[in-house]
Protein backbone atom coordinates (compact mmCIF):
# COMPACT_ATOMS: atom_id res chain seq x y z
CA UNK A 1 15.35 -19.58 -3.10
CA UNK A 2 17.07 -16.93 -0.35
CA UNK A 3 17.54 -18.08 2.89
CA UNK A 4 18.56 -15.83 5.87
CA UNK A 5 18.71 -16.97 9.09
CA UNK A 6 19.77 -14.00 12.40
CA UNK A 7 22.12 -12.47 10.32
CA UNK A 8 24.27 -9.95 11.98
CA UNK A 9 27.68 -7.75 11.31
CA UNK A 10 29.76 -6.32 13.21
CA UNK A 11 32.54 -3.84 12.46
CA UNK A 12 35.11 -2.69 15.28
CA UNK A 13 32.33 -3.57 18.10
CA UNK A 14 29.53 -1.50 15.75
CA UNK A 15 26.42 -3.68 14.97
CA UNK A 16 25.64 -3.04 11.60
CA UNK A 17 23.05 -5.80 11.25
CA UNK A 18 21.10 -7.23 13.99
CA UNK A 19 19.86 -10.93 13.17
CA UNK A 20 18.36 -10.14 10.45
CA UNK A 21 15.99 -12.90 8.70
CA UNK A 22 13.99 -13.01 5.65
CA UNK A 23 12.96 -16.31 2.78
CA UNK A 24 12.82 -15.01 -0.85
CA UNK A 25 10.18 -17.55 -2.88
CA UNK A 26 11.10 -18.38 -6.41
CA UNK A 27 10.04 -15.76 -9.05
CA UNK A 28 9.46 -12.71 -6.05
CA UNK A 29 10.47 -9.27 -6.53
CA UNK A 30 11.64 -8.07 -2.96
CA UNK A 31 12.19 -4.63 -1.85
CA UNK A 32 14.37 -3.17 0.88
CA UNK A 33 14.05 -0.20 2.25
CA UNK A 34 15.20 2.22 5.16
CA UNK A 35 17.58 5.53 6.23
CA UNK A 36 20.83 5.90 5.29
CA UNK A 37 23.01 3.87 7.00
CA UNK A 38 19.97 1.48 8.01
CA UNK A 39 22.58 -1.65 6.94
CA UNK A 40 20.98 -2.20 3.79
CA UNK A 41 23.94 -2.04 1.43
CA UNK A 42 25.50 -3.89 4.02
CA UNK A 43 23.22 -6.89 3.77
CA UNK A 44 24.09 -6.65 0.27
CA UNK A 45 27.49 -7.13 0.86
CA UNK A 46 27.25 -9.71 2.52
CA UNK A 47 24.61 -11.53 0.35
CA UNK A 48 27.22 -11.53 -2.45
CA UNK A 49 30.59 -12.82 -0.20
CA UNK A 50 32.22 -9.32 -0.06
CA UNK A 51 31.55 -9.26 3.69
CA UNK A 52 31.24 -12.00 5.66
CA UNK A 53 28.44 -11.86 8.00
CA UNK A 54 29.71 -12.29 12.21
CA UNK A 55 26.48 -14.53 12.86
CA UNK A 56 23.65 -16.07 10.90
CA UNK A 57 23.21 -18.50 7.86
CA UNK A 58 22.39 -17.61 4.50
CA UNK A 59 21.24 -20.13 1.77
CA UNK A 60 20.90 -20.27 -1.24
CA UNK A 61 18.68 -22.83 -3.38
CA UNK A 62 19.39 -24.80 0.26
CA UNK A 63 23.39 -24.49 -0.19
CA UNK A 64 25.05 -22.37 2.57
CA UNK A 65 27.08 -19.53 1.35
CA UNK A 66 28.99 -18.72 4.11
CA UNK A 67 32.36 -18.44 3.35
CA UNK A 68 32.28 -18.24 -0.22
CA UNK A 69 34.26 -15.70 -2.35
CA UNK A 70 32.12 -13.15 -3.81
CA UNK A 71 32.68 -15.19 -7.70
CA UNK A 72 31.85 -18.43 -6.03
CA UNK A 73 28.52 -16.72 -4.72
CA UNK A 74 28.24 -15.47 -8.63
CA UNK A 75 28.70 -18.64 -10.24
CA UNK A 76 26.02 -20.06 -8.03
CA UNK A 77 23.88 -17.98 -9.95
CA UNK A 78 23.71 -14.44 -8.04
CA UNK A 79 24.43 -11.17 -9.73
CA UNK A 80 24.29 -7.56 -8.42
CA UNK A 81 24.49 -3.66 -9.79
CA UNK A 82 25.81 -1.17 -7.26
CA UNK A 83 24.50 2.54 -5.93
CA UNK A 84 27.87 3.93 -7.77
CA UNK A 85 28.05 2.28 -11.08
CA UNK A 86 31.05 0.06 -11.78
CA UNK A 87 31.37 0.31 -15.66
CA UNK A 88 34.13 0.12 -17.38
CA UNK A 89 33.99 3.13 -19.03
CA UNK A 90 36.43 3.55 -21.40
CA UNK A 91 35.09 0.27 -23.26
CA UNK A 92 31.86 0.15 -25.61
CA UNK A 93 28.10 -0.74 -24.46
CA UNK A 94 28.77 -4.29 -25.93
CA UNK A 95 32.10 -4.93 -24.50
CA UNK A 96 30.88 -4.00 -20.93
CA UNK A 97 27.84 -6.40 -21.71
CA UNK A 98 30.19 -9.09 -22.77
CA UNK A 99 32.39 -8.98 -19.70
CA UNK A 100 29.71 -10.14 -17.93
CA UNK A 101 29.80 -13.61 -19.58
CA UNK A 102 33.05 -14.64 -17.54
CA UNK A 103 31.36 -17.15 -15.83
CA UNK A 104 29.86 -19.00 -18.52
CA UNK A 105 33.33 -18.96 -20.94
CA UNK A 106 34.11 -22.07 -20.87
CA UNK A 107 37.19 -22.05 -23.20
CA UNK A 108 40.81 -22.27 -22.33
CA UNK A 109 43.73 -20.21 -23.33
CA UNK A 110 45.19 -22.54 -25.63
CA UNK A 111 41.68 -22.18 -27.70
CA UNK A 112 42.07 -18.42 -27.22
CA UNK A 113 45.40 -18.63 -28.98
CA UNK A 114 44.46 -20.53 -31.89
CA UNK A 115 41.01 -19.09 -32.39
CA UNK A 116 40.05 -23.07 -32.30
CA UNK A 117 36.18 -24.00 -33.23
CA UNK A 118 35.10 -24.24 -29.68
CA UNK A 119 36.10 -20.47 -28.85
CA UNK A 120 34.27 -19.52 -32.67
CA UNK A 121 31.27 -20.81 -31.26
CA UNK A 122 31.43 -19.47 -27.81
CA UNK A 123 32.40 -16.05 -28.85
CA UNK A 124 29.79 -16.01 -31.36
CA UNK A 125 26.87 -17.29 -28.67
CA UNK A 126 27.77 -14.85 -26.25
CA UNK A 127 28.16 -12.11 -29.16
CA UNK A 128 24.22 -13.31 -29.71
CA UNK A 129 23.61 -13.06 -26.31
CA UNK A 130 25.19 -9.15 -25.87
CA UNK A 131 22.97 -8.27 -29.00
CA UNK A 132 20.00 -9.58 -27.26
CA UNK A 133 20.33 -8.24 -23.61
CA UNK A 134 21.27 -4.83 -25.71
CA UNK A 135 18.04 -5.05 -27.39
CA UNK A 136 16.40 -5.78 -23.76
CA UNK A 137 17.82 -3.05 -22.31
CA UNK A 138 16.37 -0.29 -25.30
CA UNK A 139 20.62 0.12 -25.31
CA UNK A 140 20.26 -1.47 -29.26
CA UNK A 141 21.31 2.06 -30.80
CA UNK A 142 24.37 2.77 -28.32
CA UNK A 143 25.64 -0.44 -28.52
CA UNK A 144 29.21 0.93 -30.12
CA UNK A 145 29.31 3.78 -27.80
CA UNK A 146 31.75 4.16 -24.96
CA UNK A 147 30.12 3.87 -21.89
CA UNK A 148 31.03 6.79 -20.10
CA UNK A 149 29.73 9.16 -22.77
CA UNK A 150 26.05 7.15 -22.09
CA UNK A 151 23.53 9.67 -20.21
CA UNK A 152 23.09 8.06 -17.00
CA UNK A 153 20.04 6.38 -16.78
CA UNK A 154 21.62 4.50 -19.75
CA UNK A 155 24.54 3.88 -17.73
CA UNK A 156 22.32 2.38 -14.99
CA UNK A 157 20.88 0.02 -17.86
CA UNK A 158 24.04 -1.31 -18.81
CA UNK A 159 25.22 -2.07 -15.55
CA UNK A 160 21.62 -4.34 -14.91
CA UNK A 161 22.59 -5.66 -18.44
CA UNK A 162 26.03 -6.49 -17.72
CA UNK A 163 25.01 -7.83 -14.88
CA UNK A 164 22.12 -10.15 -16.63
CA UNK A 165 24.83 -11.68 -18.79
CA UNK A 166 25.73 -13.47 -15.29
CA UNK A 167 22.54 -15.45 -16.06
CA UNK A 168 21.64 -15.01 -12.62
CA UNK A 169 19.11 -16.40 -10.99
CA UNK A 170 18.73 -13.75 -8.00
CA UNK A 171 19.50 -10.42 -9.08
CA UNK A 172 20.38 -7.90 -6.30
CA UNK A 173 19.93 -4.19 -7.31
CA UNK A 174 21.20 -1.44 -5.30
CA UNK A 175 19.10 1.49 -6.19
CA UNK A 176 17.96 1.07 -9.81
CA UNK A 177 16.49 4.32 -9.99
CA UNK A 178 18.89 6.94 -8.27
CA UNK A 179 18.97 9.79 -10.08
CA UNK A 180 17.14 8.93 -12.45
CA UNK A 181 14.74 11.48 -14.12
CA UNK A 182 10.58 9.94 -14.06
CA UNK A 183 10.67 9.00 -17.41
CA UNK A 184 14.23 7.13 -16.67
CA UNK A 185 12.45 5.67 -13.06
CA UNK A 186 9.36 4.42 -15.31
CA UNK A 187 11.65 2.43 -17.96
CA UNK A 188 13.33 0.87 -14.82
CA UNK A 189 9.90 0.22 -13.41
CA UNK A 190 9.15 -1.69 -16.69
CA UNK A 191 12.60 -3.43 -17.16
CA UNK A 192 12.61 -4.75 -13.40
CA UNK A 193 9.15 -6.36 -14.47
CA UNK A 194 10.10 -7.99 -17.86
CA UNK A 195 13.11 -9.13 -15.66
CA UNK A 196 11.00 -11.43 -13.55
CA UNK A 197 8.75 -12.19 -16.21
CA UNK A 198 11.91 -14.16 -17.56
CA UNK A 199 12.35 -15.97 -14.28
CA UNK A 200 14.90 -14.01 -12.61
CA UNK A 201 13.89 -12.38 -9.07
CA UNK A 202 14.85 -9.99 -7.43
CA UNK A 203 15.98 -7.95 -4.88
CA UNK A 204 16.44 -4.53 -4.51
CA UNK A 205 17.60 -1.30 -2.13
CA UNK A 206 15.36 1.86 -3.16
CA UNK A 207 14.59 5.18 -1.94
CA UNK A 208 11.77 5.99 -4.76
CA UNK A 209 8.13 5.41 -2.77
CA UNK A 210 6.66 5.12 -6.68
CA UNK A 211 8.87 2.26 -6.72
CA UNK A 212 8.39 0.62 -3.53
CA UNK A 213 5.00 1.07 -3.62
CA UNK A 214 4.22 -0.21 -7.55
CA UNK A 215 6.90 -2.94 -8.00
CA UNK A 216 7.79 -5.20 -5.49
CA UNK A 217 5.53 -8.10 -3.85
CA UNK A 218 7.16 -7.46 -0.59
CA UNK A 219 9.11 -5.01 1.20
CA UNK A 220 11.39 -5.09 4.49
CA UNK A 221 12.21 -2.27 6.45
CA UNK A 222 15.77 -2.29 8.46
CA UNK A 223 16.35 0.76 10.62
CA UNK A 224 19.90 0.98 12.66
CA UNK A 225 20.73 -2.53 11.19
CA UNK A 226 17.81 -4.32 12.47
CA UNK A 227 14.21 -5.50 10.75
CA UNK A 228 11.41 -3.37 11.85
CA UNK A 229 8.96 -4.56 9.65
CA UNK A 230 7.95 -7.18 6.83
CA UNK A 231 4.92 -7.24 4.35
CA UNK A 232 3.22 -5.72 1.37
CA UNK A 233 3.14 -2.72 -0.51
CA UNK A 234 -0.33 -1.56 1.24
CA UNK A 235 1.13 -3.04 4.90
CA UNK A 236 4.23 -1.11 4.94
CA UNK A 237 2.45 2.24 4.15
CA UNK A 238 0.43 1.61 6.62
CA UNK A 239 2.45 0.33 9.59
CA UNK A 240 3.77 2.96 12.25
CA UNK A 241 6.99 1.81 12.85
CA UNK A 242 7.81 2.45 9.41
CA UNK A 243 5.78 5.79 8.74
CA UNK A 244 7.83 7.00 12.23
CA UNK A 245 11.11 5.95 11.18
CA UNK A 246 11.28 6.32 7.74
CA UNK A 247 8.02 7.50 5.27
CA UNK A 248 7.04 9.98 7.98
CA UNK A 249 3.63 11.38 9.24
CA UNK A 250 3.30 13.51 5.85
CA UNK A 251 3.87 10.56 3.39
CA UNK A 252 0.80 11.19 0.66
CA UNK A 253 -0.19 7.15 -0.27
């Protein structure tokens, strides 16, 4: 599904990334993990077309994306949350939700204009579709509230359900769970696993060790912008390099 090939980035003669390679199978839930400024975010960025990367190939579903614009990259069916939510957040929980269903609006503005039976019955589908990912979400009860009056760890659901209305098939989420209470972290826990259920995968930058360690299939390490490591839950726990530069000698399994 996710293809990376010696990826690297450079910024004013910095290395952020250092050929950095990993293959996503269809239906995995990945996990990336390191110390700040490790590059993950960066990778990120450049998974989605906001950066591009200096060297390296990236496919996806065997179609290079190098060089695309970051809604290019989202039409081809990847969609992302960010570690400082991007909400609009003067409108409701159902407006934000709909926003998301740019992509697949396939009306013109002349049918906007005369409210003509084609927009009807796309308004209406994705108005279906907003109810449902609502209802997903447990956001069913706020779904007339403004978003910025949402606690937060509702505000981090309706950014992954704005983003789901992208009908993505890789979802990229940078840090779910930050500061998120553990009842808020468990939800998440849940939601990222009815996610997949539905056929989306997924990606995702976390901090949380009850995370890393309960969710994902796999997990990479980066540390200063390069891979240190690759495997599962029980390998990475386990594996030096990673307990020295990131879990340290006192992480409790």
């Amino acid at each position: 599904m996710l293809l990376a090939e010696n990826v690297s980035k450079n910024f004013n003669g910095l290395k952020a990334l250092d050929k950095i390679s990993l293959k996503i199978e269809k239906g995995e839930i990945f996990a990336l993990i390191g110390p700040n400024g490790a590059g993950k975010t960066t990778f990120f960025n450049i998974l989605t077309g906001i950066y591009p990367q200096t060297e390296g190939t990236i496919k996806f579903e065997n179609r290079n994306t190098s060089g695309l614009k970051p809604h290019q990259i989202a039409k081809l069916g990847i969609a992302r949350t960010f570690q400082n939510l991007r909400l609009f957040h003067q409108m409701t929980v159902l407006e934000n939700i709909l926003s998301g269903f740019f992509f697949h609006t396939k009306y013109t503005v002349l049918d906007s204009i005369f409210r003509t039976k084609r927009f009807k019955e796309i308004e209406d589908k994705n108005l279906k579709s907003a109810y449902y990912l609502s209802e997903f979400m447990g956001l069913e009860n706020k779904i007339n509230e403004i978003a910025k009056n949402l606690p937060y760890g509702e505000q981090k659901k309706l950014e992954v359900a704005r983003a789901l209305a992208n009908k993505p098939k890789l979802l990229l989420l940078d840090e779910p769970t930050a500061g998120m209470n553990p009842n808020e972290t468990q939800e998440m826990m849940e939601l990222i696993k009815k996610i997949r259920e539905n056929g989306i995968f997924v990606l995702l930058i976390e901090h949380d060790m009850r995370v890393v360690m309960n969710i994902p299939d796999r997990v990479i390490v980066f540390d200063y912008g390069e891979k240190i490591a690759e495997g599962t839950p029980d390998e990475i726990r386990n594996n030096e390099k990673v307990i020295a530069a990131y879990l340290g000698k006192t992480y409790d399994t």
